[in-house]
Protein backbone atom coordinates (compact mmCIF):
# COMPACT_ATOMS: atom_id res chain seq x y z
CA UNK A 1 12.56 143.90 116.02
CA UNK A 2 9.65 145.14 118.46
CA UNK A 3 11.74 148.24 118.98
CA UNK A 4 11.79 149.04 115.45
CA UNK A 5 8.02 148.11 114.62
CA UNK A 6 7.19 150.49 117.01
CA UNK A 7 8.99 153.28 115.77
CA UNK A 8 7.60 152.80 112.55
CA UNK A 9 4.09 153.26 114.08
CA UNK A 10 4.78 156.40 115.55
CA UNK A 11 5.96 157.61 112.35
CA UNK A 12 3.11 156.44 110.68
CA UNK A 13 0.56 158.01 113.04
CA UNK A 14 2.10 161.28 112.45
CA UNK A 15 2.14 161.01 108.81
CA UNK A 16 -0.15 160.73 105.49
CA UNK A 17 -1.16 156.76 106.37
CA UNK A 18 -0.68 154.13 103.85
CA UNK A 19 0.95 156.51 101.12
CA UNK A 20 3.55 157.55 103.58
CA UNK A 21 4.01 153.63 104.25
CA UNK A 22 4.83 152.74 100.84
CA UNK A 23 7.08 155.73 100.63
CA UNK A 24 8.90 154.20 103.73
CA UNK A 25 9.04 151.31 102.20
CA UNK A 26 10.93 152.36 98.80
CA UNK A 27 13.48 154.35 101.12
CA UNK A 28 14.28 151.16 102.77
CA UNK A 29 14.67 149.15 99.69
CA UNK A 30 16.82 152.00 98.49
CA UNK A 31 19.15 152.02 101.71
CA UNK A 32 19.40 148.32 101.48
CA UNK A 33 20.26 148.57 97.62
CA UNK A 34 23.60 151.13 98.16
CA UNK A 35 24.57 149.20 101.85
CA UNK A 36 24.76 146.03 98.59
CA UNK A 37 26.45 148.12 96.54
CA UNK A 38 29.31 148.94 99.46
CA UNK A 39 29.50 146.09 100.42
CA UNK A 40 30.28 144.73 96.98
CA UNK A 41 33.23 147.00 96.64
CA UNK A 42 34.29 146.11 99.61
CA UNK A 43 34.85 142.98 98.55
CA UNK A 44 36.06 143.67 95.27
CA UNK A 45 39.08 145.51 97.67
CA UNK A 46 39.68 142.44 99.94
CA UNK A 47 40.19 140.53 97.27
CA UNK A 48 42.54 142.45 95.78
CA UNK A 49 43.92 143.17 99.12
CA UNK A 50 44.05 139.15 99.48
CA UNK A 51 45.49 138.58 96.45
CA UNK A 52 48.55 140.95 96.26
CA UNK A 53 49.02 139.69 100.24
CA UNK A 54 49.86 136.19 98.17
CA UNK A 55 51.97 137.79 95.98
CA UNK A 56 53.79 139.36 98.66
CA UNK A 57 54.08 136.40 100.79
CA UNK A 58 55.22 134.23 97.73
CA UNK A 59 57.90 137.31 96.95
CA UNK A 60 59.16 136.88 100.77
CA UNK A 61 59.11 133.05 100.47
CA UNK A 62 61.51 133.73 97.57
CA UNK A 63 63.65 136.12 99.14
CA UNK A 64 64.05 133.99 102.33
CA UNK A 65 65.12 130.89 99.85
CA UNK A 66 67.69 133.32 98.11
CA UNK A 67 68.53 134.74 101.33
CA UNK A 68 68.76 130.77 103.38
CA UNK A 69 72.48 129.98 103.80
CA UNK A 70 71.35 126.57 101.85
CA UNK A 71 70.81 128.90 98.48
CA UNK A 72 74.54 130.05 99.13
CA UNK A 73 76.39 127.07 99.44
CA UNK A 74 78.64 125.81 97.12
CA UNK A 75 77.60 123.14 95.01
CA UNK A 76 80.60 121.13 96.11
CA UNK A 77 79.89 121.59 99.83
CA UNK A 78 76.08 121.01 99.39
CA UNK A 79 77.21 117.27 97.76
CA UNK A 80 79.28 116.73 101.08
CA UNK A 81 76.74 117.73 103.07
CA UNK A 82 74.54 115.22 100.73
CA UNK A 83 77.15 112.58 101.42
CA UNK A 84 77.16 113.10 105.51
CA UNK A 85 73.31 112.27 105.53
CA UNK A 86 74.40 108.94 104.01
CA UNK A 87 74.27 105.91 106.43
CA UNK A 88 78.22 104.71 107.40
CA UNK A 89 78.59 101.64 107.21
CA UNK A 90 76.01 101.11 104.51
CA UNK A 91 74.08 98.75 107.04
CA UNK A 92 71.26 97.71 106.19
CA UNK A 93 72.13 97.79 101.99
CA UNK A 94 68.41 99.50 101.64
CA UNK A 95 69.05 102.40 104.06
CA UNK A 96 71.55 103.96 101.55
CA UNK A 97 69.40 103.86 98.47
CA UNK A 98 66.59 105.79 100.41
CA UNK A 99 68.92 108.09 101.99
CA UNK A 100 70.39 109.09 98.42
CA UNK A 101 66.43 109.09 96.96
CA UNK A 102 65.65 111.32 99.80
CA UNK A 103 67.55 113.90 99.41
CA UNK A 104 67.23 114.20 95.48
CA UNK A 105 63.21 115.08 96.30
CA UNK A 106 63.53 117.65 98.36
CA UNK A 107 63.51 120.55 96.01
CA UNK A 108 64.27 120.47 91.99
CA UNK A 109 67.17 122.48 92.71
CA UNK A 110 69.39 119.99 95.20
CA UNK A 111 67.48 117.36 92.88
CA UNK A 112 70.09 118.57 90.30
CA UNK A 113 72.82 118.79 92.95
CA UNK A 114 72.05 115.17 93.63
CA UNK A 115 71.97 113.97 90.09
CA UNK A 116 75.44 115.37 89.44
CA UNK A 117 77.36 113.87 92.94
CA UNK A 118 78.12 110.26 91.52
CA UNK A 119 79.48 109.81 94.93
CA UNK A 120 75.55 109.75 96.26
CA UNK A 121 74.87 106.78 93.77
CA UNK A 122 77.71 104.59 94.62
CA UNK A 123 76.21 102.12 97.38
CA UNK A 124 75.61 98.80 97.34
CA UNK A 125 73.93 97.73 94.96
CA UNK A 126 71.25 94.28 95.49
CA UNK A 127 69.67 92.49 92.76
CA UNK A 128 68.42 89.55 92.43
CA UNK A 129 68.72 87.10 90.01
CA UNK A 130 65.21 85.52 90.29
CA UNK A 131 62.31 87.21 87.43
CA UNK A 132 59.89 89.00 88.21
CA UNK A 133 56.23 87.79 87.90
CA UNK A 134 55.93 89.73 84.32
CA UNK A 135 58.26 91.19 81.59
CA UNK A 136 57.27 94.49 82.43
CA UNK A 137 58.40 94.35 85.60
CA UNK A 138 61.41 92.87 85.13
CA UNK A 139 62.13 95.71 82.61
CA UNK A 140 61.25 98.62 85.19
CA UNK A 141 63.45 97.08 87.48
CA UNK A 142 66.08 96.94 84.57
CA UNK A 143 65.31 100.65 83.93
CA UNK A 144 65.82 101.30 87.67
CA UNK A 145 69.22 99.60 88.17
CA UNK A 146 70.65 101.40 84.72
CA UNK A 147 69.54 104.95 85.92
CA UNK A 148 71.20 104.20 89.57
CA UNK A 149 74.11 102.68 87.20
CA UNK A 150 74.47 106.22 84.89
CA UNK A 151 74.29 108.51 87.96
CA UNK A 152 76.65 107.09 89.40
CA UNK A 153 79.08 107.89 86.84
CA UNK A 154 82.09 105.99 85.98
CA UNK A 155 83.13 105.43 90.03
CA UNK A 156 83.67 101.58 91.42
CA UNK A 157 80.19 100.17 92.94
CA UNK A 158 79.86 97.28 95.67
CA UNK A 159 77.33 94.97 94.04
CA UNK A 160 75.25 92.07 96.23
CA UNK A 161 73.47 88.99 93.90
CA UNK A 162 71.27 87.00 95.52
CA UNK A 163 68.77 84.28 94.90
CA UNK A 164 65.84 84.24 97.43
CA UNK A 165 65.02 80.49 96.43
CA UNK A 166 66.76 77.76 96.64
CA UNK A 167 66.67 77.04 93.23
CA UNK A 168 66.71 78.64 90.34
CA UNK A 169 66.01 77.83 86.71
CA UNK A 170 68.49 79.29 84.00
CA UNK A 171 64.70 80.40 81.87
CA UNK A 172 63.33 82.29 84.90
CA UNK A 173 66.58 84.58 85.61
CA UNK A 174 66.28 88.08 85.32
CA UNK A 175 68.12 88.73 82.25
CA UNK A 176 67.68 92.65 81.70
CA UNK A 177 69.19 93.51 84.78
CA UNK A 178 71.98 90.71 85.06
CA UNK A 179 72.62 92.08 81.34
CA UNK A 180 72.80 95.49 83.09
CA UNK A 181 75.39 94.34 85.78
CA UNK A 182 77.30 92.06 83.26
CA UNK A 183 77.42 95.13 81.03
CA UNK A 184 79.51 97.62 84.24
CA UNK A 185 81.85 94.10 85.18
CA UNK A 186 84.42 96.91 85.15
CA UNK A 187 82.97 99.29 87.82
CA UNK A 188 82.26 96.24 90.49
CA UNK A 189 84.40 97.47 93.69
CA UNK A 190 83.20 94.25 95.32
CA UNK A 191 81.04 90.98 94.60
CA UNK A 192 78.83 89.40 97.12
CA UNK A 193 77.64 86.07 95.11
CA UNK A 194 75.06 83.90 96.90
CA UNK A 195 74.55 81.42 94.59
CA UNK A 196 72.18 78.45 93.72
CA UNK A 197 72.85 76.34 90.92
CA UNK A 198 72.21 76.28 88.46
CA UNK A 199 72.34 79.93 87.00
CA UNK A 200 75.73 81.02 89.01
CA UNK A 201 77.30 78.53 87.01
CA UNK A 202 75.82 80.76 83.88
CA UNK A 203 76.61 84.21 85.45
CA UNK A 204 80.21 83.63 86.52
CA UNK A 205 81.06 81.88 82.61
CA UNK A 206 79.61 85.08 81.32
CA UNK A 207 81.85 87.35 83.27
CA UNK A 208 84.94 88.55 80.75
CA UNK A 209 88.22 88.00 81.62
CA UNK A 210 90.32 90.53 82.45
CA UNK A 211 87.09 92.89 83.24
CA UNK A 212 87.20 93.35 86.44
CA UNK A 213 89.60 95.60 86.92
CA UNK A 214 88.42 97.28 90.24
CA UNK A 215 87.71 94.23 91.83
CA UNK A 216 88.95 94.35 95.61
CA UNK A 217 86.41 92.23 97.41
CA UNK A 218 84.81 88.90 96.77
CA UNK A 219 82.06 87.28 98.51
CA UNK A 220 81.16 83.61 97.17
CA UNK A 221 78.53 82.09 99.53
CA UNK A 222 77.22 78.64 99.17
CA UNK A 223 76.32 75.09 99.99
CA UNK A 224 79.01 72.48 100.16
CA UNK A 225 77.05 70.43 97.91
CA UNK A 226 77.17 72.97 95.09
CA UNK A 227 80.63 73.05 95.90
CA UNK A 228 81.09 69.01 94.58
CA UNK A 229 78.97 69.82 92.18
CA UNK A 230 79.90 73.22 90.06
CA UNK A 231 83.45 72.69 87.97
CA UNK A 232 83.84 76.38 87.16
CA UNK A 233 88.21 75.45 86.65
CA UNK A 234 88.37 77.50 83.15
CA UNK A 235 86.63 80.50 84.84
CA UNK A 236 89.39 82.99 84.58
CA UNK A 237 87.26 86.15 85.54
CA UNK A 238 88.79 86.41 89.10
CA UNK A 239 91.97 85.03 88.52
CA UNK A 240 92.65 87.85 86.64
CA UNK A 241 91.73 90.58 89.00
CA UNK A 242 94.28 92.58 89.64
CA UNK A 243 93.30 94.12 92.68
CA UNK A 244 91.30 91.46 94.45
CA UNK A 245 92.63 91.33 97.71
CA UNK A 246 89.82 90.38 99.77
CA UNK A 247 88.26 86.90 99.95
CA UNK A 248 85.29 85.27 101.50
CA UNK A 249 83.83 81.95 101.10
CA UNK A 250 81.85 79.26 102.59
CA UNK A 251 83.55 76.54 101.05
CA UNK A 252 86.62 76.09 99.19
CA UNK A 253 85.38 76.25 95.77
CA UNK A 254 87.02 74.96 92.15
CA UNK A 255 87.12 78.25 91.03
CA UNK A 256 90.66 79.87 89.99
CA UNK A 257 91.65 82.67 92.00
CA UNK A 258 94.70 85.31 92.46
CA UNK A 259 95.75 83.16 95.68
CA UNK A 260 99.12 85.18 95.61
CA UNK A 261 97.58 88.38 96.35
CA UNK A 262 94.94 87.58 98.55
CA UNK A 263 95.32 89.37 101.77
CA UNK A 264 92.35 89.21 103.49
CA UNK A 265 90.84 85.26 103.61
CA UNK A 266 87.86 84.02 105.07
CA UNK A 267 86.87 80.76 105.48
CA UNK A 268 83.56 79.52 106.85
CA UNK A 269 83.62 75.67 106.60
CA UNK A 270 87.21 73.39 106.14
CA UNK A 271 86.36 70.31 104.62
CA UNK A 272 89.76 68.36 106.07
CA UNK A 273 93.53 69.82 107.36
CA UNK A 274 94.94 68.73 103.64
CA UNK A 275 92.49 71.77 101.91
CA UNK A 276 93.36 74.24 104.24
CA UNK A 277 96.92 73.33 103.99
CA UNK A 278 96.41 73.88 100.37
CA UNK A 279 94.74 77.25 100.59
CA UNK A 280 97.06 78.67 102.88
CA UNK A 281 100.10 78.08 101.43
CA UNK A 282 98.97 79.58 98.29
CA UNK A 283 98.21 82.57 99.97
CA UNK A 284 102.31 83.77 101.13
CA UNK A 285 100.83 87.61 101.45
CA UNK A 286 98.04 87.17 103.78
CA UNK A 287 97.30 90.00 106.56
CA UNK A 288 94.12 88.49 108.15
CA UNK A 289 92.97 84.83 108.17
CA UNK A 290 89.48 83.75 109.60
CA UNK A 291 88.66 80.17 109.41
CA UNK A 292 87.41 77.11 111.69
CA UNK A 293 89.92 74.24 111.80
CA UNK A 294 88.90 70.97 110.85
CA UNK A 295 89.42 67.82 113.13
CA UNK A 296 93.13 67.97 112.18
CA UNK A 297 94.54 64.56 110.71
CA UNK A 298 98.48 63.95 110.68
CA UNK A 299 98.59 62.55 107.14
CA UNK A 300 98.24 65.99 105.65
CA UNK A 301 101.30 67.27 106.82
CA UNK A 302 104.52 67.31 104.41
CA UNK A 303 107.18 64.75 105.00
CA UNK A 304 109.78 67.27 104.81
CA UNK A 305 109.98 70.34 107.20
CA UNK A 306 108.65 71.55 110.68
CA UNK A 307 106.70 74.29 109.29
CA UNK A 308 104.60 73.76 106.29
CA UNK A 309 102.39 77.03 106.48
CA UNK A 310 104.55 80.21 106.25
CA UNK A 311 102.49 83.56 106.60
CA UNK A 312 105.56 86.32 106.97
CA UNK A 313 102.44 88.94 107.00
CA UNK A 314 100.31 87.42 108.92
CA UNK A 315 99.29 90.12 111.03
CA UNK A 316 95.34 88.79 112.27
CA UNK A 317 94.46 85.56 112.97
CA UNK A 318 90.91 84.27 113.46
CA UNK A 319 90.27 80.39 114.28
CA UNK A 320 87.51 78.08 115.09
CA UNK A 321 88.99 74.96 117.18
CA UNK A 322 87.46 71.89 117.22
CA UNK A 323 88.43 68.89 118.97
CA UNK A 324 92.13 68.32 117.95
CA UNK A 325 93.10 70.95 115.89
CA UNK A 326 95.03 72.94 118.57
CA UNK A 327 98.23 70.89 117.14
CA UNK A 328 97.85 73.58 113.44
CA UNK A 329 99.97 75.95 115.42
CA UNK A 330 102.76 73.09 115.41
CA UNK A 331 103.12 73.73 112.08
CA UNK A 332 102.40 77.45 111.47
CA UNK A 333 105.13 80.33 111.16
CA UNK A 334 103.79 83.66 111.40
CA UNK A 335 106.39 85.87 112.77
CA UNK A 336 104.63 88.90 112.35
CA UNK A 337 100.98 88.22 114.02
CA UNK A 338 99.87 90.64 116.99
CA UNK A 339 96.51 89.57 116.97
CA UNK A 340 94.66 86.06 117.86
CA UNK A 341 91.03 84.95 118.08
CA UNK A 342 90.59 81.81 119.68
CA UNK A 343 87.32 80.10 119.45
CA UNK A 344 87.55 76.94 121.32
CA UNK A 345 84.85 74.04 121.43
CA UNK A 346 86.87 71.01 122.26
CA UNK A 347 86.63 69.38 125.53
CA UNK A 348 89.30 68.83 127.72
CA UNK A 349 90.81 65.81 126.67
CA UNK A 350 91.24 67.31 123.15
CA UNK A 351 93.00 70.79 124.64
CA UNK A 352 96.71 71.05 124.33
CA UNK A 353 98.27 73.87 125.43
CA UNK A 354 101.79 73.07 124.37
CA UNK A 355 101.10 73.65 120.83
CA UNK A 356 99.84 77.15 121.28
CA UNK A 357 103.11 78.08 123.56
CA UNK A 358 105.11 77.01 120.92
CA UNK A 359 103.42 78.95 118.61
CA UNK A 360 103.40 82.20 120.59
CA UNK A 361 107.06 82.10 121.07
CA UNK A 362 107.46 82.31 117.71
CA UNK A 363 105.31 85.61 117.46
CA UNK A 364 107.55 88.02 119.13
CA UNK A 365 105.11 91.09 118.34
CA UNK A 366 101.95 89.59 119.70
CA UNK A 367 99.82 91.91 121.31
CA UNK A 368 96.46 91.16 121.12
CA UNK A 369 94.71 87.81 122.23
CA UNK A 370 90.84 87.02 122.41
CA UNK A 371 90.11 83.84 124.00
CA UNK A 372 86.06 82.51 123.61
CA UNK A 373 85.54 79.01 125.29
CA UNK A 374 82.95 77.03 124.70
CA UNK A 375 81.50 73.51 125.52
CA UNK A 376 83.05 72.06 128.76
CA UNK A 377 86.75 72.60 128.06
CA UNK A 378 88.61 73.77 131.56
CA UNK A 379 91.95 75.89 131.38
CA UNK A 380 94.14 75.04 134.86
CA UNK A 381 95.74 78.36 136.09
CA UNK A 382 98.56 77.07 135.26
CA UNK A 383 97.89 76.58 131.68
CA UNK A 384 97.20 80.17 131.55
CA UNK A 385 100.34 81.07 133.52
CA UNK A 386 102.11 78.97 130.79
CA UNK A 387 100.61 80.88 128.10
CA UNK A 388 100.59 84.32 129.41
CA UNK A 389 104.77 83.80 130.15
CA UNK A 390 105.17 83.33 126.49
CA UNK A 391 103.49 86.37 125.59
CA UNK A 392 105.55 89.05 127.04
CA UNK A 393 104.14 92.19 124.76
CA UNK A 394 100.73 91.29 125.02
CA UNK A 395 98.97 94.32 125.97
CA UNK A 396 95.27 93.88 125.02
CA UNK A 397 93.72 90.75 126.52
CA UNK A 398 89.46 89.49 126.21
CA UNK A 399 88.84 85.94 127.98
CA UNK A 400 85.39 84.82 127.52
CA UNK A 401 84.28 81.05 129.12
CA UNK A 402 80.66 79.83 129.16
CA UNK A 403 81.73 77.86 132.95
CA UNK A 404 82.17 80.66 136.36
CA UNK A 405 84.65 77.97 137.26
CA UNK A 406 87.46 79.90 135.21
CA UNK A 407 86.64 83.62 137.09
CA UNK A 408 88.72 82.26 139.78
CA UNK A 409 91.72 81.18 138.25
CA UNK A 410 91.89 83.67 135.71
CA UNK A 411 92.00 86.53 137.71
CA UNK A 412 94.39 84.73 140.49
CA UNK A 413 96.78 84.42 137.25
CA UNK A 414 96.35 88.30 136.60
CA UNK A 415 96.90 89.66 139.61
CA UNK A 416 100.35 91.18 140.20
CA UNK A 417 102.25 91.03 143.13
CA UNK A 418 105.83 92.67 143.59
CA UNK A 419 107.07 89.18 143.92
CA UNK A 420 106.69 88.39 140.91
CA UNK A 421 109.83 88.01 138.81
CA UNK A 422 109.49 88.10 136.16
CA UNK A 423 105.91 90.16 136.20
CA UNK A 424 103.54 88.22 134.01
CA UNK A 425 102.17 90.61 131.42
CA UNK A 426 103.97 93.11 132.08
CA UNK A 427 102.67 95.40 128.72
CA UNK A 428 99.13 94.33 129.80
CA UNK A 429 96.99 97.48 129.52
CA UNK A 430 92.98 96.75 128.17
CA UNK A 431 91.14 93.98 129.55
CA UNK A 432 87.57 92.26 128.66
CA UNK A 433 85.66 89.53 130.55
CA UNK A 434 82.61 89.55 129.46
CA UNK A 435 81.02 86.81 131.27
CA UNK A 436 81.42 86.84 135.01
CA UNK A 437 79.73 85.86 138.13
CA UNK A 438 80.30 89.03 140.53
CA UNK A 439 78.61 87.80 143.23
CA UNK A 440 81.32 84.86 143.12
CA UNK A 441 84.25 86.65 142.09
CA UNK A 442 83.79 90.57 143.29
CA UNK A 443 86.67 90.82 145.75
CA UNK A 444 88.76 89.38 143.25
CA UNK A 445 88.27 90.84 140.70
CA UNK A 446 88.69 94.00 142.46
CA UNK A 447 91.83 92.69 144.18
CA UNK A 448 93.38 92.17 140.24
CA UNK A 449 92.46 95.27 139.26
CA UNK A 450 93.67 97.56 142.08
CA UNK A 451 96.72 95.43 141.63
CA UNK A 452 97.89 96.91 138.39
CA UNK A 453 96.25 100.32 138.57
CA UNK A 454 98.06 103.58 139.74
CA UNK A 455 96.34 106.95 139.64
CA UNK A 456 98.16 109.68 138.52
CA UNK A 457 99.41 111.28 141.64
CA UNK A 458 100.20 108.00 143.45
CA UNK A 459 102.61 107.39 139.97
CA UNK A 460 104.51 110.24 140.36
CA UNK A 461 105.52 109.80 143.98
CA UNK A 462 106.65 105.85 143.44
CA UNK A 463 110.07 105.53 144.25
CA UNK A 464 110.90 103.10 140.87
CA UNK A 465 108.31 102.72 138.28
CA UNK A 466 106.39 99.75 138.51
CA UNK A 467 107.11 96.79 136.56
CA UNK A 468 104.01 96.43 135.11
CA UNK A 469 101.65 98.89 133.09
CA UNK A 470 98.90 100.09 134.79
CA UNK A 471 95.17 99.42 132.80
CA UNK A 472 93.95 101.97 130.23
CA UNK A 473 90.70 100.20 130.36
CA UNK A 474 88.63 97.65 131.89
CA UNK A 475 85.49 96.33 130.54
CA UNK A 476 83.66 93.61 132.00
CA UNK A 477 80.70 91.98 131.10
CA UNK A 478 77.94 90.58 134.14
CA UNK A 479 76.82 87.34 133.91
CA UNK A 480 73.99 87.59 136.29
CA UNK A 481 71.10 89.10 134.54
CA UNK A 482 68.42 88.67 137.40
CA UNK A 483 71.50 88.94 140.12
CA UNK A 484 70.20 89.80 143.98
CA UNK A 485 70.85 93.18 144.03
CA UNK A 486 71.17 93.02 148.14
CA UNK A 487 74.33 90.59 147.44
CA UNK A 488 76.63 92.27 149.46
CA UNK A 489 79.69 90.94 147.44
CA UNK A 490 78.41 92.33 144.50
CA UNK A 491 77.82 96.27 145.72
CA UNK A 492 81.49 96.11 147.33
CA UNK A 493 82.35 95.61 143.49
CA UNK A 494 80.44 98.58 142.08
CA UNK A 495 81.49 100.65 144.94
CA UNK A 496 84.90 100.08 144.17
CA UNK A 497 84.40 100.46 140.59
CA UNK A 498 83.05 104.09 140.74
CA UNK A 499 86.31 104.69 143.08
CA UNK A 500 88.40 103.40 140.30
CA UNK A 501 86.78 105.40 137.91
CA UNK A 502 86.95 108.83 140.04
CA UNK A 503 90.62 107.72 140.13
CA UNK A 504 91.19 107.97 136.30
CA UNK A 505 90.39 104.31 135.26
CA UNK A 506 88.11 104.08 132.21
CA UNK A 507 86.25 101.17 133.79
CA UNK A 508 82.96 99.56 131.97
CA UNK A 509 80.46 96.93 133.34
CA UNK A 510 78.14 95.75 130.80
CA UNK A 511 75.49 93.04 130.86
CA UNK A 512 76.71 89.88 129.67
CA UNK A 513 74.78 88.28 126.25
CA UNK A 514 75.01 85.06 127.25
């Protein structure tokens, strides 16, 4: 600014004084006036420049999206792909409705795609049967359910009805959308029902008979009390189901069911021996059984006949044993079973292993056996010896006991030694003990292992095959979860394991839940 002043005052000197100033002065104003005036259409061209950069940009936006392999993709691969990003199993219920609403707001155009893959819209389904605080509410959630309902098309839907409170008035039910699911009976795949009284009562009487024709699962969970108390006998709505196959239920309830073709049967909670008899033996085509035996009472058995249950299909077994109940498998005849799940919480002057030989011998294809021991029940070695010599083809064995006291013995029984004749367990191939005490049992346990493991090359040059199989897995489960990591016992164990495993064996150690 001094700079310039000063040239001005040079200029001035030299010129006609205050005239020649104002002259100056206009010139400036001038300059300043077209520098505006420039600048202005400068501007005026940026912003045009600006604006048809925009329109370009938006032009290569749309040519990338017609040009993005996405754009290109068959609708009928883009509803796969749709499909894949849904959560298998369906676990938790909520994760699949947000997975199928995510995808459908991505873009309007896989928004369509969405809408028209029924597939996307065919998860479980939970509603509850409790109103909501106001009718408008109750309505939107109505609205909701029916729009899920139509875009899923005509296809078979898994449906979950719950009650969050214990009780339930029949005048505070949501009516719109039980209306809604009463109104698709039909489409139900499968039925989870946990019930209160006294609106199941109300629900299940409104069900048609004969309408649900795509019914294969059934899920009826509930008190004992409401049990004694519901007399649903001329509900015919699941009796005449003619694909039902799977069953579930906490109690044994009144309600009429196709026991012929039931396959699958669950069974939390056995009143007495005389209602299990009585649900079993309606059931001649079952595949899978899970229940927990009652404290078994000899006047429920039939007068006539060693065997009074009869499951020719019987392929999986599942049983809670309490007390006495080991004598069921006196009179149970399941030829075809190759896989049992013991869980036993009797005490050992309740355990009887005769009963269960018996049994086994009768199972000639039994392969699988899962042993979980509770409470203090002890199993002598030779129990298990006992056992194990009646199943010949088992080849998949898991042994789980609460008491290090077994580790011992079991593995003592396991080992092989050429002596043996005949081997024990000679199709023995995957084991699981979940619940030892290495520092204990390390050399042991190694000692059983190496005894019925071959690698490949040492196989080959045997003379005579041996006369057991050799493992195709081990997995065992550590007890110890603060163990002394200088035990010496212990790190001879995983030592050996990593030799087993650079040897071939698929060998796991896991830490034990318990």
């Amino acid at each position: 600014m001094h700079e310039v002043i000063s040239q001005l005052l040079e200029r001035l000197k030299s010129g006609g004084g205050k005239l020649h100033l104002h002259h100056l002065i206009e010139e400036n104003v001038s300059k300043i006036s077209s520098i505006d005036d420039k600048v202005t259409a400068l501007r005026e061209q940026i912003t045009s420049l600006l604006e048809q950069r925009v329109r370009e940009c938006a032009t290569s936006t749309a040519l990338r999206h017609l040009a993005a392999p996405a754009r290109t993709l068959p609708v009928e691969l883009l509803s796969e792909i749709f499909l894949l990003t849904l959560p298998h199993p369906p676990d938790p219920v909520s994760l699949h409705i947000r997975a199928a609403y995510r995808v459908s707001h991505v873009c309007s155009d896989w928004r369509e795609v969405a809408i028209r893959t029924p597939r996307l819209w065919t998860g479980p389904l939970i509603v509850s049967a409790l109103k909501a605080r106001t009718e408008e509410k109750d309505e939107a959630n109505a609205a909701e359910l029916r729009l899920w309902l139509m875009r899923s098309a005509a296809l078979s839907l898994p449906i979950i009805l719950t009650s969050p409170c214990s009780e339930i008035r029949v005048d505070n039910l949501n009516r719109h959308s039980l209306r809604a699911l009463l109104h698709v009976a039909c489409r139900w795949r499968s039925l989870k029902l946990v019930y209160r009284e006294p609106w199941a009562m109300s629900f299940i009487t409104k069900i048609e008979t004969g309408s649900l024709v795509l019914l294969e699962e059934l899920h009826l969970s509930t008190s004992k009390e409401e049990v004694t108390n519901f007399n649903l006998g001329n509900a015919q709505c699941f009796s005449t189901a003619p694909k039902l196959r799977k069953l579930h239920l906490n109690y044994p309830c009144h309600i009429p069911m196709p026991w012929a073709q039931i396959t699958d049967l669950s069974v939390n909670s056995i009143s007495t021996s005389k209602v299990l008899c009585d649900v079993l033996t309606r059931c001649p085509n079952l595949v899978s059984v899970e229940t927990y035996l009652p404290v078994w009472t000899m006047s429920a058995l039939p007068t006539g006949g060693s065997d009074f249950v009869v499951l020719n299909h019987l392929h999986t077994l599942k049983l809670g044993i309490y007390r006495d109940s080991m004598r069921f498998f006196d009179h149970l005849s399941a030829p075809a079973l190759e896989d049992l799940r013991l869980r036993l919480e009797c005490n050992a002057a309740d355990w009887e292993e005769t009963s269960l030989i018996s049994f086994l011998s009768r199972c000639p294809n039994f392969m699988k056996l899962d042993i979980d021991i509770e409470w203090g029940l002890r199993i002598t070695s030779d129990a298990l010896r006992a056992i194990f010599r009646h199943a010949p083809s088992l080849s998949h064995l898991r042994f789980c006991s609460e008491f290090h006291t077994y580790d011992s013995e079991l593995l003592h029984t396991l080992t092989y030694s050429d002596s043996d004749a005949p081997p024990l367990l000679p199709r023995l191939r995957s084991l699981t003990l979940p619940n030892l005490h290495f520092g204990d049992v390390g050399d042991l346990l190694v000692n059983m292992i190496r005894s019925r493991w071959w690698a490949d090359a040492e196989l080959a040059s045997l003379p005579t095959r041996p006369a057991v199989a050799r493992w195709s897995e081990v997995i065992m489960g550590e007890r110890d979860k603060y163990h002394d990591p200088r035990c010496s016992v212990r790190q001879r164990l995983l030592d050996a394991m990593q030799t087993l495993r650079s040897s071939g064996l698929q060998v796991n150690i896991e830490q034990s839940s318990r």
